[in-house]
N, C-alpha and C. Protein backbone atom coordinates (compact mmCIF):
# COMPACT_ATOMS: atom_id res chain seq x y z
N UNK A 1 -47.90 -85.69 -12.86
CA UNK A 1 -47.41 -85.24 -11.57
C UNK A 1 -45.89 -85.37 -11.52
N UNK A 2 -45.24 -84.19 -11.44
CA UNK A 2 -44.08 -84.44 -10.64
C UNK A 2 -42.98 -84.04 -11.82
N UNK A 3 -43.44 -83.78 -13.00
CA UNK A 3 -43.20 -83.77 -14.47
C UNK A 3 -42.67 -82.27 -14.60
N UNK A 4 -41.20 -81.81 -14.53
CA UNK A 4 -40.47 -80.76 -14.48
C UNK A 4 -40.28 -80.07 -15.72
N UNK A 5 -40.10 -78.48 -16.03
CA UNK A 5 -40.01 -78.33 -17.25
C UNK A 5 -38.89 -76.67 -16.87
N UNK A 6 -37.84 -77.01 -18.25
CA UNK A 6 -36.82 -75.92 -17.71
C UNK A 6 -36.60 -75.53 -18.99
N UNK A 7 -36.61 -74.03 -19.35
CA UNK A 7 -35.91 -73.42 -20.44
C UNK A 7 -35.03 -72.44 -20.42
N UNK A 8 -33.74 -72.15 -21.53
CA UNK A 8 -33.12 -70.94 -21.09
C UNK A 8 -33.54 -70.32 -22.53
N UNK A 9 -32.66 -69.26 -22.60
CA UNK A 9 -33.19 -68.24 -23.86
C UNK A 9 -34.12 -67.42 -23.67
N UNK A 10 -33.84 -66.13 -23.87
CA UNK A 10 -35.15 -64.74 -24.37
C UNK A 10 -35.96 -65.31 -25.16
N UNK A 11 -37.10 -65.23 -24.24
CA UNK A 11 -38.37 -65.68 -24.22
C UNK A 11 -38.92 -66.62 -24.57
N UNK A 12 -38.48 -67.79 -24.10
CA UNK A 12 -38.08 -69.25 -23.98
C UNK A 12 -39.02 -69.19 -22.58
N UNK A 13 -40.57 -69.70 -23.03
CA UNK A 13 -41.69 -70.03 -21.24
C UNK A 13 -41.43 -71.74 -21.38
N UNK A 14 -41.97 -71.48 -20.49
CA UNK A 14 -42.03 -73.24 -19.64
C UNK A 14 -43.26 -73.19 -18.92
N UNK A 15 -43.43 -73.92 -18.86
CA UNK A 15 -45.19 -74.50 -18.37
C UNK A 15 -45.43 -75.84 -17.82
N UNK A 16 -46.13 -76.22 -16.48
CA UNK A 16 -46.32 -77.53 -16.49
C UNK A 16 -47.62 -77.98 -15.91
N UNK A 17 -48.53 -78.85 -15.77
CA UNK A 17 -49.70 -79.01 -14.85
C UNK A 17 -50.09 -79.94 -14.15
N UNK A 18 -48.81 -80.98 -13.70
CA UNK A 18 -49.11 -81.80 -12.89
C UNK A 18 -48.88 -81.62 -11.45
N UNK A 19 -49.08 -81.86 -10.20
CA UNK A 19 -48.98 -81.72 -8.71
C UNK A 19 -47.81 -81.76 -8.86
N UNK A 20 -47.07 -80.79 -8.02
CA UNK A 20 -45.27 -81.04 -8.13
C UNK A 20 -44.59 -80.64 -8.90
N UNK A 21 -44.88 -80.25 -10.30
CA UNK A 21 -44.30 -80.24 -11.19
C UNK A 21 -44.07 -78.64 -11.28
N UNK A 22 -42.77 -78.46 -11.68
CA UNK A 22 -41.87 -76.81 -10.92
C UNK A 22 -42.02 -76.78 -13.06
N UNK A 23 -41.66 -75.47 -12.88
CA UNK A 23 -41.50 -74.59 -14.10
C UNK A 23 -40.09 -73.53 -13.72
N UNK A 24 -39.06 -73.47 -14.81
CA UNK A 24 -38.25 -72.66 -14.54
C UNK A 24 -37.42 -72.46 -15.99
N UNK A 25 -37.89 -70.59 -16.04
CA UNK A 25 -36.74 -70.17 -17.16
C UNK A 25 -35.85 -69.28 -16.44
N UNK A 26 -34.86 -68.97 -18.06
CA UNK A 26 -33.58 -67.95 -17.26
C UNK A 26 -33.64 -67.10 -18.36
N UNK A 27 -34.04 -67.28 -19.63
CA UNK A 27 -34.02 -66.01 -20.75
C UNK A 27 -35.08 -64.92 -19.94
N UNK A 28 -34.12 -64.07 -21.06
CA UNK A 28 -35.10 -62.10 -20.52
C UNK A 28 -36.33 -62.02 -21.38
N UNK A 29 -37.82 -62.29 -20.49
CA UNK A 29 -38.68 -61.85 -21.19
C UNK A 29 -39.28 -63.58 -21.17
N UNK A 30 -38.67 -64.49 -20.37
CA UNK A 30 -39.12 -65.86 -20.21
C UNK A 30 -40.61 -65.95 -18.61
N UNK A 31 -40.89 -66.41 -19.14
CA UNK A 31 -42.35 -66.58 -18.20
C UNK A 31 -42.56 -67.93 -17.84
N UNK A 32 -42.92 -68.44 -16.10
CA UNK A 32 -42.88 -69.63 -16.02
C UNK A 32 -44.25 -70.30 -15.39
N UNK A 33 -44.89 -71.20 -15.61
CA UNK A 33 -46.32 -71.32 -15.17
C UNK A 33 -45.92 -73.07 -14.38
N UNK A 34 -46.90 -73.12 -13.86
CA UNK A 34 -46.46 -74.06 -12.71
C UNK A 34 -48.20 -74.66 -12.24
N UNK A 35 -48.89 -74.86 -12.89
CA UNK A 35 -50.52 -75.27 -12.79
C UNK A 35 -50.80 -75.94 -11.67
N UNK A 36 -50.21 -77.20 -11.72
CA UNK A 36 -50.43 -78.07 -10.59
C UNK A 36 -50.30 -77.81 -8.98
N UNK A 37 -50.83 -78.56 -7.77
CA UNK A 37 -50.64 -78.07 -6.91
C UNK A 37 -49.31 -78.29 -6.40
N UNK A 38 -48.58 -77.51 -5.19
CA UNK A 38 -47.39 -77.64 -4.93
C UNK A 38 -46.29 -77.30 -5.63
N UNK A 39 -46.93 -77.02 -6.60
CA UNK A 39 -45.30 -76.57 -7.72
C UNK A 39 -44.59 -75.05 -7.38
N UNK A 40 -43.67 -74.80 -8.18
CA UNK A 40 -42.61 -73.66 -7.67
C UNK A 40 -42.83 -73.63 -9.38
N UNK A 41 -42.67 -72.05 -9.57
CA UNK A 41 -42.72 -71.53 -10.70
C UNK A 41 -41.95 -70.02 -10.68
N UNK A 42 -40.21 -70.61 -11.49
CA UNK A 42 -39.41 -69.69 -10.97
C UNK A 42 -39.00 -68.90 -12.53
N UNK A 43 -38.82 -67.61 -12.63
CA UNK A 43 -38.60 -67.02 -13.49
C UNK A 43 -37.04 -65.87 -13.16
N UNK A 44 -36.28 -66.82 -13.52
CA UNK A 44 -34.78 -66.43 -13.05
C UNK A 44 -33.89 -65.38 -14.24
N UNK A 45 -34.56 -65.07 -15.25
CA UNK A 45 -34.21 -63.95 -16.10
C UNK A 45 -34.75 -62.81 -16.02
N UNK A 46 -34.80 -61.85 -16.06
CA UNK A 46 -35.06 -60.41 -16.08
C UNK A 46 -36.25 -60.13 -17.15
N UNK A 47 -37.17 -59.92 -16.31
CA UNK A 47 -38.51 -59.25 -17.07
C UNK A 47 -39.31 -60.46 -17.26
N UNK A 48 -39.59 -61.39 -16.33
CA UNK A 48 -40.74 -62.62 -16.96
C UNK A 48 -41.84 -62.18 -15.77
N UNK A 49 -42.60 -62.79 -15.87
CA UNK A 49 -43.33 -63.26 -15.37
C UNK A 49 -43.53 -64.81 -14.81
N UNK A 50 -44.66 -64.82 -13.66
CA UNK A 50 -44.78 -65.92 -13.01
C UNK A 50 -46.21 -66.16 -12.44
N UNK A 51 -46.78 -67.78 -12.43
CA UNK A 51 -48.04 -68.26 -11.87
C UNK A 51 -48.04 -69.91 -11.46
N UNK A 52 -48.34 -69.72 -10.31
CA UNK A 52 -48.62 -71.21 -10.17
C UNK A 52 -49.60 -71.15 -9.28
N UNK A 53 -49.73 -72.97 -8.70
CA UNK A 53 -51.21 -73.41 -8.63
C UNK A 53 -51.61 -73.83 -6.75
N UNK A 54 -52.68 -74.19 -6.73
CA UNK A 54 -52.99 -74.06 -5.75
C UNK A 54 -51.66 -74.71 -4.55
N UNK A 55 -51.58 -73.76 -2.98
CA UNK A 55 -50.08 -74.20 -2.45
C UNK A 55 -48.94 -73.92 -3.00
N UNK A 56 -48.81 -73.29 -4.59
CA UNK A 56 -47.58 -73.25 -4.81
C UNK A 56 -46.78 -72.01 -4.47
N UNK A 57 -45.40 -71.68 -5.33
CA UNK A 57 -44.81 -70.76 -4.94
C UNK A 57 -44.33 -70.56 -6.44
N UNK A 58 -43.92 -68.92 -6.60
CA UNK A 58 -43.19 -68.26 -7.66
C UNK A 58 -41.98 -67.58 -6.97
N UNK A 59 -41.26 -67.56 -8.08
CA UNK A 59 -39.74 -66.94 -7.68
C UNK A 59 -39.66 -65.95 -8.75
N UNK A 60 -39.45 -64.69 -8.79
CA UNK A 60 -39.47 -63.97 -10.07
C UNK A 60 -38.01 -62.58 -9.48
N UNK A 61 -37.15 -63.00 -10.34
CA UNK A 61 -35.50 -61.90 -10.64
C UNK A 61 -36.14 -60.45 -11.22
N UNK A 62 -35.91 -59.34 -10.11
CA UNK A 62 -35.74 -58.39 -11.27
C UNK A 62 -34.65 -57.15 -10.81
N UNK A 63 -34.36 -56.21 -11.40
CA UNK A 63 -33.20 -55.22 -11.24
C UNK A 63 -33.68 -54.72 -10.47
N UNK A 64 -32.75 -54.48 -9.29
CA UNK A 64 -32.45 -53.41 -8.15
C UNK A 64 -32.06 -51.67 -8.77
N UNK A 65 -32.49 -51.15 -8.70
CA UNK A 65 -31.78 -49.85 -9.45
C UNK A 65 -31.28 -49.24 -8.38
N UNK A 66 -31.15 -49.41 -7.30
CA UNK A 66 -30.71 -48.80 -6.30
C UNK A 66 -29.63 -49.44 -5.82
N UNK A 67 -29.64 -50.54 -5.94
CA UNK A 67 -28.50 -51.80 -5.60
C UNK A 67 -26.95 -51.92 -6.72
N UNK A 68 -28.00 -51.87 -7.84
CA UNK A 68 -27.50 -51.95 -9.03
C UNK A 68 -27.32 -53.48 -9.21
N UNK A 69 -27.81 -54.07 -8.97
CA UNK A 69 -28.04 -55.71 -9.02
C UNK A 69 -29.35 -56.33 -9.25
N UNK A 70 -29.37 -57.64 -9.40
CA UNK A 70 -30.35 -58.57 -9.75
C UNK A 70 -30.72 -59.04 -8.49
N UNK A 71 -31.91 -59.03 -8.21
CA UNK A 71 -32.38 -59.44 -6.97
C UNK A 71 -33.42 -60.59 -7.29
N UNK A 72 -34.10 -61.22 -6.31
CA UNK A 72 -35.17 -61.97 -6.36
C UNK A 72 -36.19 -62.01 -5.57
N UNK A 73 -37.46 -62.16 -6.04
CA UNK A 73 -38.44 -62.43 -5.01
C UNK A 73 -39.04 -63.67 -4.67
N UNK A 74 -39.56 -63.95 -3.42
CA UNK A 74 -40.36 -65.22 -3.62
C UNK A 74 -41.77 -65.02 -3.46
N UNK A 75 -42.61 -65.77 -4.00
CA UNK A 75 -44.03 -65.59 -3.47
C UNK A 75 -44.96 -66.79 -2.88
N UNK A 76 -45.65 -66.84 -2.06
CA UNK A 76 -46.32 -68.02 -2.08
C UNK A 76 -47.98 -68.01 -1.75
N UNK A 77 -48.33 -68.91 -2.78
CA UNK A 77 -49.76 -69.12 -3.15
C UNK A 77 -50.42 -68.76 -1.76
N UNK A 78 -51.65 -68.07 -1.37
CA UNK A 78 -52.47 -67.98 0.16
C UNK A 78 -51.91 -67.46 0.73
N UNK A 79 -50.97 -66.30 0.29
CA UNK A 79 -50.48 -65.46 1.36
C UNK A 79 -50.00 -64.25 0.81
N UNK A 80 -49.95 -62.86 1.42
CA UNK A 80 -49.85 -61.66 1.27
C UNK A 80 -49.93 -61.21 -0.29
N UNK A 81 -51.72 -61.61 -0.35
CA UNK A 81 -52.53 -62.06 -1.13
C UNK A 81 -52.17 -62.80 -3.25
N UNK A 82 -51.36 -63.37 -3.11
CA UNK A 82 -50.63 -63.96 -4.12
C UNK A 82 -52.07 -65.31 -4.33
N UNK A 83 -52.62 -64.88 -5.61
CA UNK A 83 -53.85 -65.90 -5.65
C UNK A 83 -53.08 -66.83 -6.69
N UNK A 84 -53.65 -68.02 -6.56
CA UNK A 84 -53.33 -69.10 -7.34
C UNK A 84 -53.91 -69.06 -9.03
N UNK A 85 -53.30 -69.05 -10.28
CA UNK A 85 -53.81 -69.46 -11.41
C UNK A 85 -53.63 -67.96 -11.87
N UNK A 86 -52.97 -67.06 -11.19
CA UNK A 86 -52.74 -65.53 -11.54
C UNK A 86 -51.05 -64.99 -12.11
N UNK A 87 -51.46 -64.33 -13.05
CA UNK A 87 -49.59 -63.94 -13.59
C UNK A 87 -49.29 -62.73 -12.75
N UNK A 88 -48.27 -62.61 -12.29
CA UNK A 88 -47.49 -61.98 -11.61
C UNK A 88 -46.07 -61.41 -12.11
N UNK A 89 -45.90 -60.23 -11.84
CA UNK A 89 -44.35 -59.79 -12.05
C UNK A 89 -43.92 -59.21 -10.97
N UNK A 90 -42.74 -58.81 -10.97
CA UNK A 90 -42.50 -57.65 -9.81
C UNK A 90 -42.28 -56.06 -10.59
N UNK A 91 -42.45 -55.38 -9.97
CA UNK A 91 -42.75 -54.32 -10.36
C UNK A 91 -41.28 -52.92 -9.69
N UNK A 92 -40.92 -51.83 -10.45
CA UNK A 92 -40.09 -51.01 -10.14
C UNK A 92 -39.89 -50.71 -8.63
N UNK A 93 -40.71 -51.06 -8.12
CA UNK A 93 -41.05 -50.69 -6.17
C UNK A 93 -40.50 -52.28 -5.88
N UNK A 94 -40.27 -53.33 -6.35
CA UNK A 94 -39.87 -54.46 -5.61
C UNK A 94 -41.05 -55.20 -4.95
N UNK A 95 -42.28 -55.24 -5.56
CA UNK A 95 -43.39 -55.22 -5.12
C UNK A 95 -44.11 -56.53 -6.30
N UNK A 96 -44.81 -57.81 -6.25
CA UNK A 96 -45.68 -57.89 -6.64
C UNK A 96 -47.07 -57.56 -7.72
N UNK A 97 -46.78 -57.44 -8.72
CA UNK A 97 -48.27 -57.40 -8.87
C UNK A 97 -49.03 -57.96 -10.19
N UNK A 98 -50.25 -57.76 -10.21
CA UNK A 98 -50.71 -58.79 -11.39
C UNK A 98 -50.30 -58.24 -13.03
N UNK A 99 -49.77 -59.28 -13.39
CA UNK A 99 -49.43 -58.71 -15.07
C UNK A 99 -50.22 -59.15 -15.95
């Protein structure tokens, strides 16, 4: 529990499964998993993916093409249907969905 895990580098994942315990990369093509409950599972490089666990939350960066910038999303577990123990990306619409 509570046991943090951070990587940078293209495609450099991080993973963790205790209550609390956050997951966070920044390489392109890095994916961050976050098992336990309460955790944050943030994927701050371009093109990852994201999942965490029951209560938790994902953060997943991806390009604006309209903006012309890096944007971010947040998501959180039990709501506007973001299920727990599921990979997620965001998608060209700025949208959610299962990867």
């Amino acid at each position: 529990d509570g046991a943090n895990a951070a990587t940078t580098g293209d495609g450099a994942n991080a993973a963790t499964t205790g209550d609390g315990a956050n997951a966070a990369t920044t390489g392109y093509g890095a994916n961050a998993e976050a098992r336990g409950k309460d955790s944050v599972a943030a994927c701050l490089g371009l093109n990852g993916k994201a999942k965490a666990g029951e209560n938790g939350a994902i953060v997943i960066s991806y390009w604006d093409e309209q903006a012309k910038r890096v944007r971010v999303k947040v998501g959180y577990v039990g709501e506007d249907g973001i299920e727990a123990g599921v990979w997620y990306l965001v998608n060209d619409k700025a949208k959610f969905e299962t990867a």
